[in-house]
Protein backbone atom coordinates (compact mmCIF):
# COMPACT_ATOMS: atom_id res chain seq x y z
CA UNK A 1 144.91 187.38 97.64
CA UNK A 2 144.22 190.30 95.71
CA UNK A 3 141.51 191.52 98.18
CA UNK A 4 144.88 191.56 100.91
CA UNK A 5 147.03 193.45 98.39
CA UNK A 6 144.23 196.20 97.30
CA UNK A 7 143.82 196.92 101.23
CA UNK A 8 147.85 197.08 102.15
CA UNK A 9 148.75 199.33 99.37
CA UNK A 10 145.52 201.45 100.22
CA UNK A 11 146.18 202.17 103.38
CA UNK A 12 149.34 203.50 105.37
CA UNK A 13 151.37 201.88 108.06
CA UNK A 14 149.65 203.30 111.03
CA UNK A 15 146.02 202.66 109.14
CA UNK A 16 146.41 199.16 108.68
CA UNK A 17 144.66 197.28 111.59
CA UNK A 18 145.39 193.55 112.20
CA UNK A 19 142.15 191.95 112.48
CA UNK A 20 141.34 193.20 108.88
CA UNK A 21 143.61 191.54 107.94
CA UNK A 22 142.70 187.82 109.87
CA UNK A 23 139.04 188.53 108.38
CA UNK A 24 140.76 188.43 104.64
CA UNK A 25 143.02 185.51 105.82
CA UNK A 26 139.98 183.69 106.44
CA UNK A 27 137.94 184.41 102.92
CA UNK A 28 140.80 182.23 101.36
CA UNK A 29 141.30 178.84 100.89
CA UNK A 30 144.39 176.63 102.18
CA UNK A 31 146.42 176.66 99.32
CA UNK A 32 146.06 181.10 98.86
CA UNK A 33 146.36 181.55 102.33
CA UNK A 34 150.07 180.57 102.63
CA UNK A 35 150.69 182.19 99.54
CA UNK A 36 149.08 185.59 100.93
CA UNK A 37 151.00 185.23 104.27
CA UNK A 38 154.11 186.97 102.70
CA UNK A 39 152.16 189.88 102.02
CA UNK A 40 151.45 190.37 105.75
CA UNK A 41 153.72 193.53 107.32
CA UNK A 42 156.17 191.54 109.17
CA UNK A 43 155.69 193.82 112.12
CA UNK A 44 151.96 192.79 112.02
CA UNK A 45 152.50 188.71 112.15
CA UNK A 46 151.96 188.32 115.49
CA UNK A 47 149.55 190.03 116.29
CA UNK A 48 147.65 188.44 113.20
CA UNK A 49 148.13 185.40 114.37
CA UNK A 50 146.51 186.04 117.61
CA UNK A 51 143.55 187.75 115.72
CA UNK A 52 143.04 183.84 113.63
CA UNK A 53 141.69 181.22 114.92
CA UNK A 54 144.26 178.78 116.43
CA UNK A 55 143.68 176.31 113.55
CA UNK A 56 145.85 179.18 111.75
CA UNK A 57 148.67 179.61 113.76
CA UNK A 58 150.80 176.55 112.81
CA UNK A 59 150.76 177.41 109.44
CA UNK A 60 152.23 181.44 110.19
CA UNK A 61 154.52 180.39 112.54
CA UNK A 62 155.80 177.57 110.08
CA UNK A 63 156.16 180.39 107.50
CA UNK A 64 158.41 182.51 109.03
CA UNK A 65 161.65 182.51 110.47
CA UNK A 66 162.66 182.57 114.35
CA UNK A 67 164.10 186.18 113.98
CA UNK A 68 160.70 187.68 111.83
CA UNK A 69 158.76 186.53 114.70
CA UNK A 70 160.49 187.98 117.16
CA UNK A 71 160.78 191.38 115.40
CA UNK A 72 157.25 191.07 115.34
CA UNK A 73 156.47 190.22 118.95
CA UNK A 74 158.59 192.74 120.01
CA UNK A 75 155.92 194.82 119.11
CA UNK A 76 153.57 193.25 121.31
CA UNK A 77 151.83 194.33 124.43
CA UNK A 78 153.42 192.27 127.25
CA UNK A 79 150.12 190.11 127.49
CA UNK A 80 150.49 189.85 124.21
CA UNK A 81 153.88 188.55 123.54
CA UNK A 82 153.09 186.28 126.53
CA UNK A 83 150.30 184.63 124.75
CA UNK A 84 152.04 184.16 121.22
CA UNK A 85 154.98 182.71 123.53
CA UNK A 86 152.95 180.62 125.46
CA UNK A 87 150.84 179.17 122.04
CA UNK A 88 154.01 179.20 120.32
CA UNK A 89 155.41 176.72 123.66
CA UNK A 90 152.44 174.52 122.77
CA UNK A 91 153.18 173.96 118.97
CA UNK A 92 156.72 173.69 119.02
CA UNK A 93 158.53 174.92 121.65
CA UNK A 94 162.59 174.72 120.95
CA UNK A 95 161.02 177.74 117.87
CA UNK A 96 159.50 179.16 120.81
CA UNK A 97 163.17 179.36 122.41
CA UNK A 98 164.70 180.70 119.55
CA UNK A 99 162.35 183.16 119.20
CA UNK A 100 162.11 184.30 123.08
CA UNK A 101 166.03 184.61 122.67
CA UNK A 102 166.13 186.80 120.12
CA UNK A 103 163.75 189.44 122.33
CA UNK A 104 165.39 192.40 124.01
CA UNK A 105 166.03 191.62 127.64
CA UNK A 106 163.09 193.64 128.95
CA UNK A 107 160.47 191.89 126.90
CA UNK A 108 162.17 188.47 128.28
CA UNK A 109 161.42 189.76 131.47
CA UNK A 110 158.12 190.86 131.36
CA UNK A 111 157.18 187.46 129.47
CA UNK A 112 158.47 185.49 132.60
CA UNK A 113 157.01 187.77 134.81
CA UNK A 114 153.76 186.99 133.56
CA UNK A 115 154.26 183.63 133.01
CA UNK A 116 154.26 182.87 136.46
CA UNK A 117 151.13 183.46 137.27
CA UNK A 118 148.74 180.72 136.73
CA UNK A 119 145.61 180.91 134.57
CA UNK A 120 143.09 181.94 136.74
CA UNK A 121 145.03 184.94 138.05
CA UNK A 122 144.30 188.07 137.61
CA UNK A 123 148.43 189.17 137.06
CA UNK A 124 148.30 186.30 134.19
CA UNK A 125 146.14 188.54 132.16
CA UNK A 126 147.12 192.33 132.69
CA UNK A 127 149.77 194.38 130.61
CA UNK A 128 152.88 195.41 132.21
CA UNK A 129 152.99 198.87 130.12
CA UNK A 130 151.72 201.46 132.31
CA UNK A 131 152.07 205.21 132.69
CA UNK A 132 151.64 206.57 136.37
CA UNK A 133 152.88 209.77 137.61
CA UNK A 134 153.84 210.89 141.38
CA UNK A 135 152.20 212.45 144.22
CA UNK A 136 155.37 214.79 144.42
CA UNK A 137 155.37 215.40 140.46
CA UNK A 138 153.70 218.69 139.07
CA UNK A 139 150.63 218.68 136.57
CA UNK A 140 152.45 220.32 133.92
CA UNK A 141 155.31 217.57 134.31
CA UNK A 142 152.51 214.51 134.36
CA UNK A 143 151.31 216.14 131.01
CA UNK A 144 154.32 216.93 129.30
CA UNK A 145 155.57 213.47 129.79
CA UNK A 146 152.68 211.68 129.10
CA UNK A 147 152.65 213.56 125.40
CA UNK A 148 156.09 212.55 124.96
CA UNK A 149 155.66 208.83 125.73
CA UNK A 150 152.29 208.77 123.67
CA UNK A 151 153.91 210.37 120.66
CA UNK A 152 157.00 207.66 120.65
CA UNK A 153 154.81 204.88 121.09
CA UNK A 154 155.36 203.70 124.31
CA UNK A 155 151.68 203.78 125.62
CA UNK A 156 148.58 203.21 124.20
CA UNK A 157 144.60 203.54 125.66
CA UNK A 158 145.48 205.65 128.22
CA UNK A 159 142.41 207.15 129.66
CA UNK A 160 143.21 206.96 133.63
CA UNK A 161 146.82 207.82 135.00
CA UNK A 162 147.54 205.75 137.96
CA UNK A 163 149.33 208.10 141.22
CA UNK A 164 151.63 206.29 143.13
CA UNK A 165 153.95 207.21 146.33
CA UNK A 166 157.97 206.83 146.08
CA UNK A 167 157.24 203.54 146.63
CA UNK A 168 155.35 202.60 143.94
CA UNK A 169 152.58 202.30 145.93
CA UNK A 170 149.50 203.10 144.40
CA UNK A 171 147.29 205.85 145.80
CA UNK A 172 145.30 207.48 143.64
CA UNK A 173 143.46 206.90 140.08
CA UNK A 174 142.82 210.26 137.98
CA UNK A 175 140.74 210.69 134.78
CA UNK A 176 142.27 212.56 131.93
CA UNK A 177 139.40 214.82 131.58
CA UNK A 178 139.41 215.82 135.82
CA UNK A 179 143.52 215.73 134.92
CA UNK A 180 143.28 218.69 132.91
CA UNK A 181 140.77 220.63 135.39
CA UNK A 182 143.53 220.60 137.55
CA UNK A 183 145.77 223.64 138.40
CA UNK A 184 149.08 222.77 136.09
CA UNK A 185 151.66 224.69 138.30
CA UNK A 186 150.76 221.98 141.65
CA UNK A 187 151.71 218.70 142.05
CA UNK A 188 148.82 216.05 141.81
CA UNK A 189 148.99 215.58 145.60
CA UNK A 190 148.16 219.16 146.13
CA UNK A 191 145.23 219.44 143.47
CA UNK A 192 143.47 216.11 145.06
CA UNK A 193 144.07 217.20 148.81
CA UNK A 194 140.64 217.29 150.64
CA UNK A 195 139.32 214.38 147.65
CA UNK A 196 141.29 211.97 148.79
CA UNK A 197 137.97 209.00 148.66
CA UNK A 198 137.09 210.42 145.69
CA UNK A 199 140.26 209.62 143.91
CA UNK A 200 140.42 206.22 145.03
CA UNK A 201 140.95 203.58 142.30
CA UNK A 202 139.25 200.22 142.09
CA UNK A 203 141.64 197.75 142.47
CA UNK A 204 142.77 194.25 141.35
CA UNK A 205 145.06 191.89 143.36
CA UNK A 206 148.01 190.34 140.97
CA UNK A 207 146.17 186.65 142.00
CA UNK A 208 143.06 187.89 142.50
CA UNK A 209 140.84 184.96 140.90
CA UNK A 210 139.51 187.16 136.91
CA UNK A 211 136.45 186.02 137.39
CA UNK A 212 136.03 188.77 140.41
CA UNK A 213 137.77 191.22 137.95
CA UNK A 214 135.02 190.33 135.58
CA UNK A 215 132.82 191.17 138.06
CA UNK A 216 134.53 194.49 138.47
CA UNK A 217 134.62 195.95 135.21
CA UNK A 218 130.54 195.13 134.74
CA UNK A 219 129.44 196.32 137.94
CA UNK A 220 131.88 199.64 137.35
CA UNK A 221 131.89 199.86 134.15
CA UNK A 222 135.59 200.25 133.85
CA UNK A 223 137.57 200.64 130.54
CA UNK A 224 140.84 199.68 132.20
CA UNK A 225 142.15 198.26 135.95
CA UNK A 226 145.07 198.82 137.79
CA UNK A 227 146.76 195.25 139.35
CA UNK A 228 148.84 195.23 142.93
CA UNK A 229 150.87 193.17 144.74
CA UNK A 230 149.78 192.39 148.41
CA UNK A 231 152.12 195.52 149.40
CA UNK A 232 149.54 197.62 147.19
CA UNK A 233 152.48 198.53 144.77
CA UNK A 234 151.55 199.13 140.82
CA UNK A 235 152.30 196.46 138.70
CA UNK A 236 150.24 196.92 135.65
CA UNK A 237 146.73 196.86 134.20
CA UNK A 238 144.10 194.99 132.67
CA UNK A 239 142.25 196.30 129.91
CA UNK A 240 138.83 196.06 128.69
CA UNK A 241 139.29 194.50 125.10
CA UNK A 242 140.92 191.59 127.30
CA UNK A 243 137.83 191.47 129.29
CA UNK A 244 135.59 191.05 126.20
CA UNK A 245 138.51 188.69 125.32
CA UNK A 246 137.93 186.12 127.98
CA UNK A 247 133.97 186.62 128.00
CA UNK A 248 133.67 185.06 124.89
CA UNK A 249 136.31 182.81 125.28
CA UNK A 250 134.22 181.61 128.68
CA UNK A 251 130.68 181.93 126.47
CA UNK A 252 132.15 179.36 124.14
CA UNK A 253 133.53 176.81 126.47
CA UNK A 254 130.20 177.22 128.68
CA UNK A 255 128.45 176.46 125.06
CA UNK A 256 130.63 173.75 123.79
CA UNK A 257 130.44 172.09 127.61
CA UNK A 258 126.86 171.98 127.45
CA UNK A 259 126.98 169.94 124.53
CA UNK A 260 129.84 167.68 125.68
CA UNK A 261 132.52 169.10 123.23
CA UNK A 262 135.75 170.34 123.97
CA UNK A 263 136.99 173.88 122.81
CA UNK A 264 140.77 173.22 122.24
CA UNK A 265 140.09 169.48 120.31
CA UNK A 266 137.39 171.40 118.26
CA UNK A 267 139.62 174.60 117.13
CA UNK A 268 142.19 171.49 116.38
CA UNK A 269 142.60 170.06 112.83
CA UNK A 270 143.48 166.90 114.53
CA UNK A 271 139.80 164.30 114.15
CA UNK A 272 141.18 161.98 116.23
CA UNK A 273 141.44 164.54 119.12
CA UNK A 274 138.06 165.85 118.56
CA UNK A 275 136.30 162.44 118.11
CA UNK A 276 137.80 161.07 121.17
CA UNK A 277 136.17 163.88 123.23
CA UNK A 278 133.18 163.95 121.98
CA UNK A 279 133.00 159.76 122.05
CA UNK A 280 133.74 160.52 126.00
CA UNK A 281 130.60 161.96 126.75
CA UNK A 282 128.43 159.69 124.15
CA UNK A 283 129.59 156.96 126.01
CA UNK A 284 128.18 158.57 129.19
CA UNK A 285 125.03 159.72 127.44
CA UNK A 286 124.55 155.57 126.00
CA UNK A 287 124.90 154.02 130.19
CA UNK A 288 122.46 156.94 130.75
CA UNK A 289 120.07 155.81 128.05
CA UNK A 290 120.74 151.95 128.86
CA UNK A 291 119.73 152.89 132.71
CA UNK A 292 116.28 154.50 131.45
CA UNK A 293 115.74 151.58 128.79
CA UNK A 294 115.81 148.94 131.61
CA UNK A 295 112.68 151.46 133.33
CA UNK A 296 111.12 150.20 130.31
CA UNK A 297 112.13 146.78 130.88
CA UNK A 298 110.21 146.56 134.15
CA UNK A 299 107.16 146.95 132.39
CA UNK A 300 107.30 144.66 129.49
CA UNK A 301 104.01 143.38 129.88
CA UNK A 302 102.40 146.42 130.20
CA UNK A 303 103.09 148.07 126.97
CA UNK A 304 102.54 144.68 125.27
CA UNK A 305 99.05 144.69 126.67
CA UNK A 306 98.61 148.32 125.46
CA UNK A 307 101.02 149.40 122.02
CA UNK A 308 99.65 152.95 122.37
CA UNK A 309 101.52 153.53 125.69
CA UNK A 310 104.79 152.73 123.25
CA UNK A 311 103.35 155.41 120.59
CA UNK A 312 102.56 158.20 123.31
CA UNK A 313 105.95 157.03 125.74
CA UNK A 314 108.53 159.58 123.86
CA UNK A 315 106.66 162.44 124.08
CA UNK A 316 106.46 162.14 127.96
CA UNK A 317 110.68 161.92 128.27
CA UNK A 318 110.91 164.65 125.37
CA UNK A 319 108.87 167.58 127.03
CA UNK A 320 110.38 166.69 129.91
CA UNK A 321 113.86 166.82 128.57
CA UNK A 322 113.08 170.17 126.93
CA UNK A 323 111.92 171.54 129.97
CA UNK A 324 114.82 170.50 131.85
CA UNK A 325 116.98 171.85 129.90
CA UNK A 326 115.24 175.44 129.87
CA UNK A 327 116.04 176.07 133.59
CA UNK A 328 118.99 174.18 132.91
CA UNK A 329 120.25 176.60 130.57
CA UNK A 330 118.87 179.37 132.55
CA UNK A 331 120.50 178.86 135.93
CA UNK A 332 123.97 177.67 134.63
CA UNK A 333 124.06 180.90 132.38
CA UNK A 334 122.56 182.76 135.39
CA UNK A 335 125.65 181.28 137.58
CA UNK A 336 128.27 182.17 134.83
CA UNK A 337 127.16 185.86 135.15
CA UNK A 338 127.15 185.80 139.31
CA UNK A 339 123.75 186.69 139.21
CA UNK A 340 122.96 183.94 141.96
CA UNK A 341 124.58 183.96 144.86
CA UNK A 342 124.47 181.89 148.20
CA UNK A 343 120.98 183.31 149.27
CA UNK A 344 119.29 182.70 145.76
CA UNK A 345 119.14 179.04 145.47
CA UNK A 346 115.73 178.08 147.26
CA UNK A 347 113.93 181.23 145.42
CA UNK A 348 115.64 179.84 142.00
CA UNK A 349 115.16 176.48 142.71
CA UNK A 350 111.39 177.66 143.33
CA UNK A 351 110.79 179.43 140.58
CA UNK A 352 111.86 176.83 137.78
CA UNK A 353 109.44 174.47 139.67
CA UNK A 354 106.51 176.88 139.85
CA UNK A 355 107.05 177.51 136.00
CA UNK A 356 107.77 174.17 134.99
CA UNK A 357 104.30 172.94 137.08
CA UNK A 358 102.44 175.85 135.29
CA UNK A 359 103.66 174.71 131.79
CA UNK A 360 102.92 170.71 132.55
CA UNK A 361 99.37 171.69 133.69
CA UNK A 362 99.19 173.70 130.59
CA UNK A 363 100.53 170.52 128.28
CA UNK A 364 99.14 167.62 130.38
CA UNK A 365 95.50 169.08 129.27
CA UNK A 366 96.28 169.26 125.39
CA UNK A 367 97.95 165.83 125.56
CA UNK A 368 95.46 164.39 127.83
CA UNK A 369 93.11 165.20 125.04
CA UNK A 370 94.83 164.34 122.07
CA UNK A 371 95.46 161.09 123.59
CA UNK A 372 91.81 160.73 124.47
CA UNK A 373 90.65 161.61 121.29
CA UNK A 374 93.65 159.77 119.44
CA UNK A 375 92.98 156.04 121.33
CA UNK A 376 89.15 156.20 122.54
CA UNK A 377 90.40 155.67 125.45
CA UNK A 378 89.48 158.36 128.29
CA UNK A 379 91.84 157.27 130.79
CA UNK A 380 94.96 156.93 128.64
CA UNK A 381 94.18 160.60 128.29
CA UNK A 382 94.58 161.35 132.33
CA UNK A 383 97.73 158.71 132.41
CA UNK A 384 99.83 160.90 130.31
CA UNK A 385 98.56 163.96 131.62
CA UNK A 386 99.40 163.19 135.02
CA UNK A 387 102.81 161.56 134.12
CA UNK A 388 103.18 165.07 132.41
CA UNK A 389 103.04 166.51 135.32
CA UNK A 390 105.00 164.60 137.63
CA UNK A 391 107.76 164.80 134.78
CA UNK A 392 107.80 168.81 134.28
CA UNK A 393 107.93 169.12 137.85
CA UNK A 394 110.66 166.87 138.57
CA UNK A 395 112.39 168.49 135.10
CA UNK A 396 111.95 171.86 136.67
CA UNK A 397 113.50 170.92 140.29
CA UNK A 398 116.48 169.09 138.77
CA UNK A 399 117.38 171.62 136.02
CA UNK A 400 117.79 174.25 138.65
CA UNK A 401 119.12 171.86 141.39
CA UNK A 402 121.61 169.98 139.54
CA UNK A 403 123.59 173.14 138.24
CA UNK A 404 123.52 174.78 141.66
CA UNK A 405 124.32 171.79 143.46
CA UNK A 406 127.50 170.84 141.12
CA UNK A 407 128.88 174.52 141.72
CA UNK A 408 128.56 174.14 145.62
CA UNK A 409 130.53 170.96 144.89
CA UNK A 410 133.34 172.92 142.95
CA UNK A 411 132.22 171.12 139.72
CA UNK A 412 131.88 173.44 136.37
CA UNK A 413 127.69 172.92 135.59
CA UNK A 414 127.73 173.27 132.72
CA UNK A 415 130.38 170.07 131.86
CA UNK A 416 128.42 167.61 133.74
CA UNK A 417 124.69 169.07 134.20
CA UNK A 418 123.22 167.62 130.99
CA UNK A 419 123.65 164.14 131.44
CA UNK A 420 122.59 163.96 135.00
CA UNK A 421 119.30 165.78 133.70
CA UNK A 422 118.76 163.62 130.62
CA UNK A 423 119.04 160.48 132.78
CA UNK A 424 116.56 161.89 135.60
CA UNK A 425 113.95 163.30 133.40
CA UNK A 426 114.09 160.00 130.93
CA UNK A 427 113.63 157.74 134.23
CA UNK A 428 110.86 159.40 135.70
CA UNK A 429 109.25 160.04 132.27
CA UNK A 430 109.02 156.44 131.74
CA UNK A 431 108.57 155.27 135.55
CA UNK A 432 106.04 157.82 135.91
CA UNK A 433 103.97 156.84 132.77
CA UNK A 434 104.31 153.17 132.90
CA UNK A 435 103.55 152.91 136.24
CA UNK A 436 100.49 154.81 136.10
CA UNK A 437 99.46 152.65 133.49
CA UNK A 438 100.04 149.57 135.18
CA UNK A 439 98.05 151.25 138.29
CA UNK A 440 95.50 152.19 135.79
CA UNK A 441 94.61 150.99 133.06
CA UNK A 442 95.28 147.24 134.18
C-alpha cells in the first residue's frame, strides 16, 4: 500500500495514469488490496477496474457506492462506460441500474446506443466522441475549434479530422499535419478540390463483422477508423489501443481453446466453473483415448508374442502427435491472422505433408536404428520406421486439414482441432505399427 501512496502524492492529477495503478493493485495481496482501494482517485475507479483483471472487479465495485461509480464512469470514453456497464450487468445488475441512472442523459444514450450492437460488430466497439469539421467550414474555424475542444477535455487522440457534408455524411479524412499545409482563410472543401481520391478515408460499416476491421488497421496501418451507417453518415471511431485490445483478447481465447480451457471460467474465482470446463473436454479426450486403446486391443496377441513392440509403441503415437500438432498450430494461427484464404488450402495442405514426410524419413532412420540396435532384431528396426512414416504423413495431412476443414464448416479450429488430431494420429500410430508387425514379423 505504501508503494500506491508514494506514486499518488508524487505525481499530479493529469500525471497519474490508470494502469499504474492496476500493476500496484496487483503486487498486493487480498487482504491490502481492499484496504488500498480507497486510495484510488475516485475519478480513476473505473477505468482501473477495466485495466485489472476481471477476477478484480467484484471486489471495486463492492467497495464503492452506486453514485462514486458513476462519477467515475462519467469520465469514460463511450466504449468505455459501455464495457464497465455491460461487466457491471454481469455481476450484479440492479447496481448496474443504479449506477446507469445516476449518468447524465447523454452518456445514457450513447451506452444504449452501443449496446445494441452485438459483439461481433464493428459499432459495438468504436467510441462515439468524435471531432469532424465541414466541407463549408473554413481552416482557421476547424483549428480554432478543435484547440478549444482539446483544451476542455472533450477529445482525446485526435490525429485525423473526419469532413462530413450537412448531412453528416462523411466525405473526406484529413491528417493534422496535411491540415495545417492548408491555406487557413478557405474552407476544407476548397483546399482538397482537385484531391478529392486522395482524401478518401478508409472506412468501417457500424456492423461490419471486427474481424475485417482488424484486417484494416494491419494492412493500413491505421491509428484510428471512422464507423458509418449504411447511409455513409459519421457515427464514431474505433481506435487502435482497442484493436490491440481485442488481439490479445482473441490470442488468449485461441490459446486457452487449444488446450480445451475456457477464458471467462479461468479469469473466474469460481473452481467449480473452471473444473467443469475443463472436465468437458477431458471427457472427450478419455472416448478419444478409449477408441485408440481398443486399436491395441485388436492385436493382443501380437504384442504378447513380441513385449518390445509395447516398449517402442508410444514413441510411434508421440512423434506423431507432436507433429500434428506443429501444422496444427501453424495453420490455425495462420487462419486467425487471414493469412490463408480460399485459394491457399491445397498449397497449405501440401506443404505440412511435404514437411511432415521429410521429418518422418529423417526420424524413421534414427529409430529404425535404435530399434535395431536396441532388440537385435533388424526388422523391428524397418517396422517402426515405416509406421513412422505412414504416421508423420497422415499427422501432417490432418493437422493442416482438420483446421481448414472446421473453418469451411463455420466451426472455431482451434476449440475442436486437437482432439480430432490426437484421436487420428494415436489410431494410425498404433494401426500402422501393429499391423506391420503382425504382417511382419509373424
Amino acid at each position: 500500500m505504501q508503494r500506491l501512496k508514494a506514486y499518488l502524492e508524487e505525481k499530479t492529477v493529469e500525471e497519474i495514469h490508470p494502469s499504474e495503478i492496476a500493476n500496484i493493485l496487483k503486487d498486493m495481496d487480498d487482504k491490502t488490496f481492499r484496504d488500498a482501494l480507497c486510495h484510488i482517485p475516485k475519478e480513476h475507479i473505473a477505468e482501473v477496474a477495466l485495466e485489472l483483471p476481471d477476477r478484480y472487479f467484484d471486489d471495486i465495485v463492492e467497495s464503492f457506492s452506486s453514485e462514486e461509480l458513476a462519477e467515475s464512469v462519467a469520465e469514460l470514453e463511450s466504449d468505455d462506460q459501455t464495457d464497465f456497464i455491460q461487466e457491471l450487468e454481469e455481476l450484479d445488475e440492479d447496481k448496474a441500474k443504479e449506477v446507469f441512472e445516476e449518468l447524465d442523459d447523454e452518456d445514457k444514450e450513447d451506452i444504449l446506443k452501443l449496446k445494441r450492437y452485438e459483439e461481433d460488430e464493428a459499432g459495438a466497439y468504436m467510441q462515439v466522441e468524435v471531432y469532424s469539421a465541414r466541407v463549408d467550414q473554413t481552416v482557421n474555424d476547424v483549428i480554432r475549434t478543435l484547440a478549444q475542444k482539446r483544451k476542455e477535455g472533450e477529445i482525446e487522440h485526435v490525429s485525423y479530422l473526419y469532413v462530413t457534408d450537412k448531412a453528416g455524411r462523411l466525405r473526406y479524412g484529413v491528417g493534422l499535419d496535411s491540415l495545417i499545409l492548408f491555406d487557413f482563410d478557405k474552407t476544407i472543401e476548397e483546399n482538397i478540390a482537385g484531391h478529392e481520391e486522395e482524401y478518401k478515408p478508409i472506412v468501417a460499416l457500424d456492423t461490419e463483422p471486427i474481424d475485417e476491421v482488424v484486417k484494416k488497421f494491419k494492412e493500413y496501418d491505421l491509428s484510428s477508423l471512422p464507423v458509418v451507417d449504411s447511409e455513409g453518415r459519421l457515427l464514431g471511431r474505433i481506435t487502435s489501443d482497442d484493436i490491440y485490445d481485442l488481439i490479445t483478447d482473441q490470442a488468449t481465447d485461441q490459446i486457452y481453446s487449444m488446450a480445451g480451457v475456457d477464458d471467462e471460467a479461468e479469469e473466474d474465482d469460481d473452481l467449480f466453473r473452471a473444473l467443469k470446463s475443463r472436465a468437458v473436454w477431458l471427457g472427450i479426450n478419455l472416448v478419444t483415448a478409449i477408441a485408440a486403446s481398443l486399436v491395441i486391443g485388436l492385436f493382443e496377441g501380437t504384442l504378447q508374442s513380441y513385449v518390445a513392440l509395447a516398449v517402442l509403441m508410444p514413441i510411434v503415437a508421440s512423434m506423431g502427435g507432436n507433429a500434428g500438432t506443429q501444422s496444427l498450430t501453424v495453420v490455425v494461427r495462420q487462419l486467425a491472422l487471414g493469412e490463408i484464404n480460399k485459394n491457399d488450402a491445397l498449397r497449405t495442405i501440401k506443404k505440412e505433408v511435404l514437411l511432415s514426410l521429410g521429418n518422418g524419413l529423417i526420424f524413421a532412420v534414427a529409430i529404425g536404428i535404435v530399434a535395431w540396435l536396441w532388440f537385435s532384431q533388424p526388422m523391428l528396426g524397418v517396422v517402426i520406421a515405416l509406421a513412422m512414416i505412414i504416421n508423420l504423413l497422415f499427422a501432417g495431412l490432418f493437422g493442416a486439414l482438420i483446421p481448414l476443414a472446421l473453418k469451411k464448416l463455420g466451426v472455431d479450429p482451434a476449440i475442436a482441432s486437437t482432439v480430432i488430431l490426437t484421436t487420428v494420429t494415436d489410431i494410425v500410430g498404433f494401426f500402422s505399427f501393429l499391423g506391420l508387425a503382425s504382417w511382419i514379423l509373424l
